[in-house]
Structure formats: C-alpha cells, structure tokens
Protein backbone atom coordinates (compact mmCIF):
# COMPACT_ATOMS: atom_id res chain seq x y z
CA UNK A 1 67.66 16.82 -28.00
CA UNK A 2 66.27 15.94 -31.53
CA UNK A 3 65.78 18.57 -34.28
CA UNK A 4 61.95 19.33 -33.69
CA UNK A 5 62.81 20.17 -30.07
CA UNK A 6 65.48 22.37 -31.15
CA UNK A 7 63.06 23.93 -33.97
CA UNK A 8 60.65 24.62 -31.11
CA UNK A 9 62.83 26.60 -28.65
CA UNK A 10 64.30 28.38 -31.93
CA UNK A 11 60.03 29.03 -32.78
CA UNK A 12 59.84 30.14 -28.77
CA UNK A 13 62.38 32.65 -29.25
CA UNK A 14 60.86 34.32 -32.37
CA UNK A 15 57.91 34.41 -30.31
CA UNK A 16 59.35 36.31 -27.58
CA UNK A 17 61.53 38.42 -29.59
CA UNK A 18 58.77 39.16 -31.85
CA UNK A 19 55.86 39.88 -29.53
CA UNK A 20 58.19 42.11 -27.28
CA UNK A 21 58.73 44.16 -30.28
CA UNK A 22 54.88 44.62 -31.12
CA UNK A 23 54.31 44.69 -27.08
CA UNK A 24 56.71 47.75 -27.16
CA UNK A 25 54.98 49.51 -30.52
CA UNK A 26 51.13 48.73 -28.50
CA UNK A 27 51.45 48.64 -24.69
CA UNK A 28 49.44 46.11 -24.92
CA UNK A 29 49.10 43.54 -21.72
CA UNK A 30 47.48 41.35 -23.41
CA UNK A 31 49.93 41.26 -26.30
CA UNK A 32 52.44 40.92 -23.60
CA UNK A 33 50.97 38.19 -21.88
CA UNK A 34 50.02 36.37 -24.53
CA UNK A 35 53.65 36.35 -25.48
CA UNK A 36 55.54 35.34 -22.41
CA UNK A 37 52.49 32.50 -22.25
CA UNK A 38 53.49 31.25 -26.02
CA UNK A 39 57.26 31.28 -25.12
CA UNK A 40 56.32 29.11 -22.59
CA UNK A 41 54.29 26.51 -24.32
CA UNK A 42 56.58 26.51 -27.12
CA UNK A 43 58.95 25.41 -24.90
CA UNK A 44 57.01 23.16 -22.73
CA UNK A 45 55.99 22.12 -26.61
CA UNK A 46 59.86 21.00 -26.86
CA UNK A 47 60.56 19.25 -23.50
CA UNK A 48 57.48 16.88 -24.63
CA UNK A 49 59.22 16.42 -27.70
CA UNK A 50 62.77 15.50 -26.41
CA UNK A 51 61.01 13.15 -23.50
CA UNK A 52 57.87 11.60 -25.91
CA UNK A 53 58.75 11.78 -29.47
CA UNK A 54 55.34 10.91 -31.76
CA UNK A 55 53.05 12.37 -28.50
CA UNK A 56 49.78 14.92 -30.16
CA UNK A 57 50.80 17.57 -28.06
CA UNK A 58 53.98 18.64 -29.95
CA UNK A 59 51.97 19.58 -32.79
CA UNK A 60 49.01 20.47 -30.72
CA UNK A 61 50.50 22.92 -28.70
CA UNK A 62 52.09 25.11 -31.35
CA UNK A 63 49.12 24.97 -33.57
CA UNK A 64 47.20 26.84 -30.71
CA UNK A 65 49.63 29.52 -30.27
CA UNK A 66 49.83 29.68 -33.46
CA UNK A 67 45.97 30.51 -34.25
CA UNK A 68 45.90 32.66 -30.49
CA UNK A 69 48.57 35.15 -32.31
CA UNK A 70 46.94 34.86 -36.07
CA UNK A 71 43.87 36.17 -34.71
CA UNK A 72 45.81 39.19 -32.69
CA UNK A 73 47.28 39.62 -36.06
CA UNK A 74 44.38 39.48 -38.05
CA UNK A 75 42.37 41.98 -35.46
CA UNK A 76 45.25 44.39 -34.97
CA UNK A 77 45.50 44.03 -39.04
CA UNK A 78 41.43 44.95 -38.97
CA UNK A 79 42.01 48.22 -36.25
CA UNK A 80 45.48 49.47 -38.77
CA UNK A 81 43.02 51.07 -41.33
CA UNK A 82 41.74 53.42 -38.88
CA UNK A 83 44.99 53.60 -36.48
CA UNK A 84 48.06 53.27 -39.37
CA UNK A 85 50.27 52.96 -36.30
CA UNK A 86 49.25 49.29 -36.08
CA UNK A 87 50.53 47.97 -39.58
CA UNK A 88 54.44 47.36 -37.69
CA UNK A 89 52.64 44.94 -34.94
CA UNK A 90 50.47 43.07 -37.00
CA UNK A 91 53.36 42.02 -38.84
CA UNK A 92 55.03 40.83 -35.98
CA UNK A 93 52.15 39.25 -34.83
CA UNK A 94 51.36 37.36 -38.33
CA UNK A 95 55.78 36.46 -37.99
CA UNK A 96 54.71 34.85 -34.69
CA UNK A 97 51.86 32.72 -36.02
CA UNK A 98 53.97 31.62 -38.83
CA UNK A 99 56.62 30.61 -37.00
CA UNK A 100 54.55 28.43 -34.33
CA UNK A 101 52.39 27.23 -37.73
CA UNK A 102 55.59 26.23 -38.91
CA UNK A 103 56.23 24.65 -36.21
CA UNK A 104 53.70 22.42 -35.65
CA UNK A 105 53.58 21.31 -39.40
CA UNK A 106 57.25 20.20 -38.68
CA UNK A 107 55.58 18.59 -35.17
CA UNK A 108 53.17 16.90 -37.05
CA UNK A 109 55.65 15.70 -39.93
CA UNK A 110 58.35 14.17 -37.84
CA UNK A 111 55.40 12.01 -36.27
C-alpha cells in the first residue's frame, strides 16, 4: 500500500464522514447517495492505485467526485440565500470536493 492509496481511503473517509453530516442537516437522498457512491470510488480509486501505480483512473476518478460534490456545493451554496439553513451543508459539501480535488492533484502528481 503506497502513500496515494492511503491518501485516497483517508479522502474516502472525509467523504463519508462529511456527506453524512450534510445528509443529516438536508435529508437529502441524493446527498446521501451521492456520498456512499464517492466513498466507494474513492476507494475503488485506491485499490487501482496499490495494483496499477501511473494508471489515468487514480486521478480520474477523484477528479469526478470531486466536481459531482462541488456542484452540490455550489447549488446548495445558490438555495442558502433564500433557506439560511443550508450554509452548514454547503460547507461540507465544498470540504468533500476539496478533499477528492486534493486528491486527485496528488493522483496526478505521483504519476
């Protein structure tokens, strides 16, 4: 297990953590399921990187989830000057695209 791997699971667990949180502030599904399908291809992100070290998809991958959540952010962000209950989960929703962004600049670094 090499470093990016182990800076991907860390990214997938910020992404759960982080989306439950706004999940639980919403009720959103989709916030929910967008979530649980990040963690997961964050993580799928790392087992490529542990087994095929250089492939495009470990900076691929989190560069997706990373713009799927910055546009939740940037939408719930747009809906918080009517509704001020939705400042709290686009901030957690902006942490979870800048972790995954983070991410996959490390992804495409360690190429």
């Amino acid at each position: 297990m090499n470093s990016l791997s182990i800076l991907l699971v860390v990214a997938s667990a910020a992404t759960l953590i982080l989306g439950f949180l706004a999940w639980r502030l919403t009720s959103s599904k989709t916030t929910v399921f967008n979530t649980f399908a990040g963690g997961a291809s964050l993580l799928f992100a790392a087992r490529i990187s542990s087994t095929h070290p250089g492939a495009a998809a470990t900076f691929l991958v989190p560069f997706f989830v990373a713009m799927l959540f910055g546009g939740r952010a940037f939408g719930t962000l747009w809906r918080s000057r009517k509704e001020e209950a939705l400042r709290l989960p686009s901030t957690f929703l902006f942490g979870v695209a800048g972790a995954a962004l983070l991410a996959s600049v490390a992804a495409f670094f360690a190429r």
